[in-house]
Protein backbone atom coordinates (compact mmCIF):
# COMPACT_ATOMS: atom_id res chain seq x y z
CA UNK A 1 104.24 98.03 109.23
CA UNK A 2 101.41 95.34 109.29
CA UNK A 3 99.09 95.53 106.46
CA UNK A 4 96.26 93.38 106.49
CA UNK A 5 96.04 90.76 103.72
CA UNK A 6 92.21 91.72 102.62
CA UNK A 7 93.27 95.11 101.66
CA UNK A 8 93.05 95.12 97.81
CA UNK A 9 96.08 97.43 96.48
CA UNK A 10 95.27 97.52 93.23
CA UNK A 11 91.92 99.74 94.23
CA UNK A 12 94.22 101.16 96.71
CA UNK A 13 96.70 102.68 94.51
CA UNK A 14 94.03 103.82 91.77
CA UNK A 15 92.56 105.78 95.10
CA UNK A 16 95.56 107.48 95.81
CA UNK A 17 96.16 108.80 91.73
CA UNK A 18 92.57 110.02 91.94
CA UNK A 19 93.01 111.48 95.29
CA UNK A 20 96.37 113.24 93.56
CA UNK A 21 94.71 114.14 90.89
CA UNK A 22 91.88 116.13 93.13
CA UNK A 23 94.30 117.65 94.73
CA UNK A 24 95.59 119.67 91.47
CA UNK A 25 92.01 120.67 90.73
CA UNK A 26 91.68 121.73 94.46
CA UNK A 27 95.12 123.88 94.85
CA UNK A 28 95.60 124.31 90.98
CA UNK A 29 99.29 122.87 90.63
CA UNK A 30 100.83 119.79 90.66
CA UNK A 31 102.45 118.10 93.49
CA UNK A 32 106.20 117.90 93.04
CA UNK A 33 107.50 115.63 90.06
CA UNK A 34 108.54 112.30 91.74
CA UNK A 35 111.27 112.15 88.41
CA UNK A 36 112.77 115.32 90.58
CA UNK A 37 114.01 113.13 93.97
CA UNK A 38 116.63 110.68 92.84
CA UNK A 39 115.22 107.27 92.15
CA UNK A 40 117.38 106.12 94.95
CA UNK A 41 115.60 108.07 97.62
CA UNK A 42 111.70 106.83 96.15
CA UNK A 43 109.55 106.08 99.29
CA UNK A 44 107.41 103.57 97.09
CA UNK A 45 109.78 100.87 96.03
CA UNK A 46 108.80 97.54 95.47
CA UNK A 47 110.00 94.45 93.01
CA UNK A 48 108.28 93.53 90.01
CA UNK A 49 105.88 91.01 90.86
CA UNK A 50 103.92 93.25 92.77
CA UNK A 51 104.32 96.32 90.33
CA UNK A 52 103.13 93.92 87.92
CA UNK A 53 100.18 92.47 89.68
CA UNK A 54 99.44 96.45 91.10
CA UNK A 55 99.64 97.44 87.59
CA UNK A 56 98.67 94.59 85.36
CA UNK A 57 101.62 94.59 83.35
CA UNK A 58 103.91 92.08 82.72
CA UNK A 59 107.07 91.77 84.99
CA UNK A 60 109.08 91.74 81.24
CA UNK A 61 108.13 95.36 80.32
CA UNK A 62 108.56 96.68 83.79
CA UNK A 63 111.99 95.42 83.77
CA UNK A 64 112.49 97.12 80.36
CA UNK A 65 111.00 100.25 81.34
CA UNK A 66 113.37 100.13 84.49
CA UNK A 67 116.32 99.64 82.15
CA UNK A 68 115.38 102.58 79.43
CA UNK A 69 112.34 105.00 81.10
CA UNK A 70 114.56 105.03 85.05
CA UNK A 71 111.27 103.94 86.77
CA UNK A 72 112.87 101.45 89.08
CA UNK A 73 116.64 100.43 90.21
CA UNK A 74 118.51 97.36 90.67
CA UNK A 75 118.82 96.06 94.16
CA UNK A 76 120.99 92.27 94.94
CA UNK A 77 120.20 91.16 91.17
CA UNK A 78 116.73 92.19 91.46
CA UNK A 79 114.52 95.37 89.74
CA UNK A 80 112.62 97.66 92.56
CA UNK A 81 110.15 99.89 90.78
CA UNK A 82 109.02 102.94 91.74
CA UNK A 83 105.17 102.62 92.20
CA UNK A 84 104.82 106.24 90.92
CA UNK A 85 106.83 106.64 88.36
CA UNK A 86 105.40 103.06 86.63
CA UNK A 87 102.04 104.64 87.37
CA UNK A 88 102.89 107.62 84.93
CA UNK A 89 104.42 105.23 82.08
CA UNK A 90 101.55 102.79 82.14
CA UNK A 91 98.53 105.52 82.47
CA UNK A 92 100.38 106.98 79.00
CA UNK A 93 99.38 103.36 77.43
CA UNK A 94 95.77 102.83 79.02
CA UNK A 95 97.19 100.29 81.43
CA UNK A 96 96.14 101.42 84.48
């Protein structure tokens, strides 16, 4: 998929958690738990450096929290986060 370069993810992804979180004031339950699907089978994996830059936190702690919180999995030497699941950590620390 081509994704033009101007698009700014970071606004992006904080669109999509508010649009998520509408949707459990509109229907009045949450969507399902993305720590419920295997981390193996996440549909929003991608490596540090962009978590980190997505996120604003540093590639160091998103490695750790792959290693001890199962956000992400290691792929050819290299940590894949789960976009989602790093959302959840970092909102509980006023990162995101």
């Amino acid at each position: 998929m081509n994704v033009p370069s101007n698009i700014d993810l970071l606004l992006l992804d904080r669109l999509i958690a508010e649009m998520q979180d509408l949707r459990v004031k509109i229907t009045g339950h949450e969507p399902a738990d993305p720590f419920e699907r295997p981390i193996e089978k996440a549909d929003d994996l991608v490596d540090t450096a962009v978590a980190s830059e997505r996120l604003n936190v540093p590639q160091d702690t998103l490695r750790s929290w792959c290693r001890t919180r199962r956000i992400g999995l290691k792929r050819g030497g290299r940590w894949l986060v789960s976009m989602a699941r790093a959302r959840r950590i970092a909102s509980r620390f006023n990162r995101v």
